[in-house]
Protein backbone atom coordinates (compact mmCIF):
# COMPACT_ATOMS: atom_id res chain seq x y z
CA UNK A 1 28.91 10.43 -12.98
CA UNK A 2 26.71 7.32 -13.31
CA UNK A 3 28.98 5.27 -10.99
CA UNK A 4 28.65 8.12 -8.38
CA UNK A 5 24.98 8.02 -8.81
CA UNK A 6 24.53 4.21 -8.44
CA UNK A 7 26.55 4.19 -5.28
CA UNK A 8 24.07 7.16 -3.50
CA UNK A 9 21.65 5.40 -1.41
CA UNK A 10 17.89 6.49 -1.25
CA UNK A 11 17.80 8.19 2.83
CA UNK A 12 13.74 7.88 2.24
CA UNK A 13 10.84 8.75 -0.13
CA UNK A 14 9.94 12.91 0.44
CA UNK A 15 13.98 13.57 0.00
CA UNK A 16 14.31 11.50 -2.93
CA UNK A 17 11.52 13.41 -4.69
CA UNK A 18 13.05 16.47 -3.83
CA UNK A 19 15.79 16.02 -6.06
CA UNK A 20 16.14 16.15 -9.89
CA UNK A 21 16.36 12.63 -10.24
CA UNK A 22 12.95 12.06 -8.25
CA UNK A 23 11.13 14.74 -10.03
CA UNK A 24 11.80 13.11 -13.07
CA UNK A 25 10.50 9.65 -12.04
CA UNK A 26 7.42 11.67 -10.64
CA UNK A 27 6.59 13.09 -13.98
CA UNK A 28 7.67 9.63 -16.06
CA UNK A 29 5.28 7.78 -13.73
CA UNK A 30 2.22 10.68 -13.21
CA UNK A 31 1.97 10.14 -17.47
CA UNK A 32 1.51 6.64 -17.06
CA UNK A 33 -0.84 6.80 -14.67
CA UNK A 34 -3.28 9.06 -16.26
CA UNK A 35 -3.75 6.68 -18.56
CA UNK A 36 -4.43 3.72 -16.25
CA UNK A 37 -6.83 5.60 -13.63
CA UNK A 38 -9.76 6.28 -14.24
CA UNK A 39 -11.32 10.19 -13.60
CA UNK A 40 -11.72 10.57 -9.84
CA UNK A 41 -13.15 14.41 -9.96
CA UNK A 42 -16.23 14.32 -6.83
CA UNK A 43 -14.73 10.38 -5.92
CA UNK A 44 -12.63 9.51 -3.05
CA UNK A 45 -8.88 7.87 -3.26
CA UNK A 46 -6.58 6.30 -0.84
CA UNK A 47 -3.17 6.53 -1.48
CA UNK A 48 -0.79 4.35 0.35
CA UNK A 49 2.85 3.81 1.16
CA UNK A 50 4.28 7.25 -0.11
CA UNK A 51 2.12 8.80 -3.13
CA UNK A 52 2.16 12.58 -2.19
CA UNK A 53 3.36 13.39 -6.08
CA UNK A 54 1.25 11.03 -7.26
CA UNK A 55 -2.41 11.47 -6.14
CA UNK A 56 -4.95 13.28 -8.53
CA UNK A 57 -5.92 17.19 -7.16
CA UNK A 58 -9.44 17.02 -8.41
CA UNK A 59 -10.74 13.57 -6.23
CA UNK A 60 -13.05 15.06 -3.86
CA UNK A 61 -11.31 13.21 -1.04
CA UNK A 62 -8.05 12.31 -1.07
CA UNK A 63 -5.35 10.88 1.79
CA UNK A 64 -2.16 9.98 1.71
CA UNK A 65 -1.37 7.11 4.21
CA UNK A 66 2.28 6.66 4.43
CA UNK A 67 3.69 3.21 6.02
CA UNK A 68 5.53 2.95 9.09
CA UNK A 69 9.07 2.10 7.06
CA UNK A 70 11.97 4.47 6.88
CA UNK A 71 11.45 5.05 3.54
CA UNK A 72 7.53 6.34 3.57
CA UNK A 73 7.64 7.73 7.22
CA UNK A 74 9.02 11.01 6.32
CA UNK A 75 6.18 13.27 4.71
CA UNK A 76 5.59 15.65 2.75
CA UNK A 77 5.53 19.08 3.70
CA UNK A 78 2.08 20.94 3.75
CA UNK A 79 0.50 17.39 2.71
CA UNK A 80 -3.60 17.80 3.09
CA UNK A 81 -4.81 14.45 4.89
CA UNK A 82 -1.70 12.97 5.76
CA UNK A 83 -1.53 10.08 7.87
CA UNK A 84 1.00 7.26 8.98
CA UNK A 85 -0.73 3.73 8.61
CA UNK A 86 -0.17 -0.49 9.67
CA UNK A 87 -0.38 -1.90 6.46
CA UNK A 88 -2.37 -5.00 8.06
CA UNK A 89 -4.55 -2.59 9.84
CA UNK A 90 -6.27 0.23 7.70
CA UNK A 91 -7.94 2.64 10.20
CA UNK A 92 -10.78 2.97 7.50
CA UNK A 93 -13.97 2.04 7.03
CA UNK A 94 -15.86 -1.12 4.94
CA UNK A 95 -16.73 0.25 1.27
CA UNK A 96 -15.26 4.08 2.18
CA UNK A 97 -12.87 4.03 -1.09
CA UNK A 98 -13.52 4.53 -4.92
CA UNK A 99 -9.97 4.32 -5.73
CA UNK A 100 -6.68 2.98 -3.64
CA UNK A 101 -3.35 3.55 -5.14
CA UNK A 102 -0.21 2.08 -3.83
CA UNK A 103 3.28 3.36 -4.48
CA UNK A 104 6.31 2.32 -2.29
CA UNK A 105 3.48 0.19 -0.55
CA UNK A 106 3.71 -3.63 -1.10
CA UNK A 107 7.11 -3.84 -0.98
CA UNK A 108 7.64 -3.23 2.63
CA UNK A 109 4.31 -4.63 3.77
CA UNK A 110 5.65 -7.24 6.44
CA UNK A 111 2.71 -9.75 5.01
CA UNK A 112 1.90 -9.18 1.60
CA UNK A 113 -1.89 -10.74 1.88
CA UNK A 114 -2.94 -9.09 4.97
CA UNK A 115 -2.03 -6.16 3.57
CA UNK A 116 -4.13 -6.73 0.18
CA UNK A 117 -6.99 -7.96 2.21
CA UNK A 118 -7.35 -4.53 4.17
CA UNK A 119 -7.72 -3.29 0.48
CA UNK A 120 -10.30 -5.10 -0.65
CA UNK A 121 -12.10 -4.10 2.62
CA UNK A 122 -11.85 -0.60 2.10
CA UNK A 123 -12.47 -0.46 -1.68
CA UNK A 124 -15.92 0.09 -3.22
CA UNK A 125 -17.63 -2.93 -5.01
CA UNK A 126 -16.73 -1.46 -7.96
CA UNK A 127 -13.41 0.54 -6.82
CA UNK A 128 -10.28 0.36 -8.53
CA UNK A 129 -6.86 -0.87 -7.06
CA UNK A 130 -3.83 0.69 -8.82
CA UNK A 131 -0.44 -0.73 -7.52
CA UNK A 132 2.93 0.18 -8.79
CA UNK A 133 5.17 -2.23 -7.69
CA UNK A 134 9.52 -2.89 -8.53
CA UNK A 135 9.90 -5.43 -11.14
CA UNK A 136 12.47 -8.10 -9.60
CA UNK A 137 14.01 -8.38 -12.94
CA UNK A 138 14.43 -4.62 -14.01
CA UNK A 139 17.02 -2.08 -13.33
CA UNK A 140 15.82 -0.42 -10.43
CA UNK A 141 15.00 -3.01 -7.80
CA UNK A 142 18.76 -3.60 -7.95
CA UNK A 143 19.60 0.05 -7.00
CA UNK A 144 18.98 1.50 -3.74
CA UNK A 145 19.41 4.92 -5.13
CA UNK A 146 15.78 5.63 -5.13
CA UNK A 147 12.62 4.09 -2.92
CA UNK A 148 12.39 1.39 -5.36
CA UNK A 149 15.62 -0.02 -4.60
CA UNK A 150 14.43 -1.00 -1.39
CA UNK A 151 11.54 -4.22 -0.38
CA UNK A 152 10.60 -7.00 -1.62
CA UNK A 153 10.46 -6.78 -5.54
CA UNK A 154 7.97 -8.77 -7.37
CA UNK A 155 7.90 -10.73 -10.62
CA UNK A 156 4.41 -10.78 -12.99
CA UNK A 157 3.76 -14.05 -11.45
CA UNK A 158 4.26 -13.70 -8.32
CA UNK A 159 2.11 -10.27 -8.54
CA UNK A 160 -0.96 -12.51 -10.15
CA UNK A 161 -0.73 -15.04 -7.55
CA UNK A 162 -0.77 -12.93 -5.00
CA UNK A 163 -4.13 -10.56 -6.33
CA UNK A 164 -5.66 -13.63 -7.21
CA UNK A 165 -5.47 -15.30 -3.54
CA UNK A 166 -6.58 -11.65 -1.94
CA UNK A 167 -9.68 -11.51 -4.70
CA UNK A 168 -8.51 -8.92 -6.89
CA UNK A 169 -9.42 -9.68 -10.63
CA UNK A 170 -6.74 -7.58 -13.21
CA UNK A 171 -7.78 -5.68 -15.62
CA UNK A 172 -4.37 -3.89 -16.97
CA UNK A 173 -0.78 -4.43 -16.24
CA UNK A 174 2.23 -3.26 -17.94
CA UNK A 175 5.55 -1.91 -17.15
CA UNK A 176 7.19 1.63 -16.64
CA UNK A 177 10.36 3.62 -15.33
CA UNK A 178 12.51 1.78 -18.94
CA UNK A 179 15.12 3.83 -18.35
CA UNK A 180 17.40 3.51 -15.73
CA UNK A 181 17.51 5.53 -12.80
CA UNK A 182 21.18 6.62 -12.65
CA UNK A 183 20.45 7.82 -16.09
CA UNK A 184 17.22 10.28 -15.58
CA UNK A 185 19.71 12.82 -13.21
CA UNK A 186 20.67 13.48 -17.23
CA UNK A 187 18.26 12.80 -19.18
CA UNK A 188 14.20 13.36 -18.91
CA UNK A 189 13.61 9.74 -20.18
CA UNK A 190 10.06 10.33 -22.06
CA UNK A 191 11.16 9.15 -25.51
CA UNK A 192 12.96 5.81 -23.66
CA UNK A 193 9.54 5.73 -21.97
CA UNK A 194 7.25 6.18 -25.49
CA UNK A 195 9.65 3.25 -27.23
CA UNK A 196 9.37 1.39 -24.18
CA UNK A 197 5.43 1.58 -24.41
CA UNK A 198 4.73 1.19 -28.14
CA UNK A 199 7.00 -1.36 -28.42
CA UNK A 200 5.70 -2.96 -25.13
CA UNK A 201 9.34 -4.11 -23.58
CA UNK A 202 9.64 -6.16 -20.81
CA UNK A 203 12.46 -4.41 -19.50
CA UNK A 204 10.42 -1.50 -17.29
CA UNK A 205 11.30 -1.19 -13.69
CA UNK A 206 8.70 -1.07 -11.93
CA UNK A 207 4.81 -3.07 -12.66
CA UNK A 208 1.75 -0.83 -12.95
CA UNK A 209 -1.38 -3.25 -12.02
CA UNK A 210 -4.90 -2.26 -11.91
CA UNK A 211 -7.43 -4.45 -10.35
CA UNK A 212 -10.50 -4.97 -9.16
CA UNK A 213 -12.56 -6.62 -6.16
CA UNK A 214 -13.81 -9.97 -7.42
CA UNK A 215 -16.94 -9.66 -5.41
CA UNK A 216 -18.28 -13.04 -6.44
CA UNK A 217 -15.29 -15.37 -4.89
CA UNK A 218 -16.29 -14.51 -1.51
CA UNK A 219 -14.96 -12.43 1.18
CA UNK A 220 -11.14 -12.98 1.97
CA UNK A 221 -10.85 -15.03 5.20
CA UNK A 222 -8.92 -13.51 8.69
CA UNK A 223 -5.94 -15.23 9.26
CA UNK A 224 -6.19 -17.11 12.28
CA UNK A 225 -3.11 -15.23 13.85
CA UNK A 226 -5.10 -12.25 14.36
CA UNK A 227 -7.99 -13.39 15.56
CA UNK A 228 -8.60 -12.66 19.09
CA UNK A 229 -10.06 -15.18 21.62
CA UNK A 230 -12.18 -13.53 24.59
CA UNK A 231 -12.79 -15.04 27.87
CA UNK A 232 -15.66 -17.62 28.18
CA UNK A 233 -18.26 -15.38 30.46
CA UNK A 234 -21.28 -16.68 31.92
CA UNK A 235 -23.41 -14.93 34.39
CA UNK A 236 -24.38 -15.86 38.06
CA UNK A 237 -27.47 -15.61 39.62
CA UNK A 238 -27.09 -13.35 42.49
């Protein structure tokens, strides 16, 4: 059964969910992240990459912007404020976020930094970035059973290098998803989870970061790539 499992590759996000095995990572990773976010009843939250299970019902705004990857493109059905994004190129405005929230999201951003700097544009001074990102050592970046399985996983260094160079101070990061994957289609996985977090194991799958804008280290700079030069235009007397 497991090796059956382990050999099924993940077709995208919204299907994946749809089955047993997804709605069990959905619930595993919705516990942990009550804990990390903060309340965002009469706020506004951004979620991006594919987060449709994830995002809190009582934000008084809330949008889902999936990425333009075959994994996130697909979306949910009956999804309020659904929208397919460039993760360089947020189409929202400066300061309009108290909360962004990014699952399946870094990992197939085609330039990690840009894509972090668009954040930090959008966010509130005193918003709160929440990324859940595959843990290049854990079980399920090396299984392309589920979403996870699939990107660009990151380390815990390479994740602090890279919010440090895009301005984003941490404030909590630990792991989740302990068990793995091939094993939740028979198993819930909450008490692996609860040893997992009390005994704070290094083991988890995937990172759960929260950060915040370091407002005081300046505004992150454009990359000169997309700048765009205009035409040198000087007027003629008639």
């Amino acid at each position: 059964m497991l090796t059956f499992l382990n050999r099924t590759r993940s077709d995208d996000a919204a299907t994946f969910y749809e089955s047993r095995q997804g709605h069990r990572t959905a619930q595993l990773l919705d516990d942990r992240l009550r804990h990390v976010m903060p309340n965002m009843r009469g706020r506004r939250i951004l979620g991006i990459g594919y987060t449709a299970p994830y995002l809190p019902t009582n934000a008084e705004f809330a949008v889902c912007a999936r990425l333009n990857h075959s994994q996130t493109q697909k979306s949910r059905p009956h999804a309020p404020y659904d929208c397919l994004v460039d993760s360089a190129r947020l189409p929202f405005d400066d300061l309009s976020m108290d909360g962004v929230l990014v699952v399946h999201g870094l990992e197939f951003t085609r330039f990690a930094p840009d894509f972090l700097r668009a954040i930090w544009r959008t966010l509130t001074d005193d918003g709160l970035l929440t990324l859940v990102v595959p843990n290049r050592s854990g079980y399920w970046a090396h299984s392309d059973a589920t979403p996870f399985g699939h990107g660009i996983p990151y380390s815990s260094g390479q994740l602090t290098r890279l919010l440090d160079q895009a301005l984003f101070r941490i404030e909590r990061h630990q792991g989740a998803l302990m068990i793995p994957p091939a094993a939740l289609s028979v198993t819930q996985g909450r008490l692996t989870e609860q040893i997992g977090r009390s005994l704070h194991l290094p083991c988890g799958g995937v990172h759960i970061v929260t950060a915040r804008k370091n407002v005081y280290a300046g505004t992150p700079l454009i990359d000169e790539k997309l700048r765009i030069t205009l035409p040198r235009q000087i007027a003629e007397p008639a």
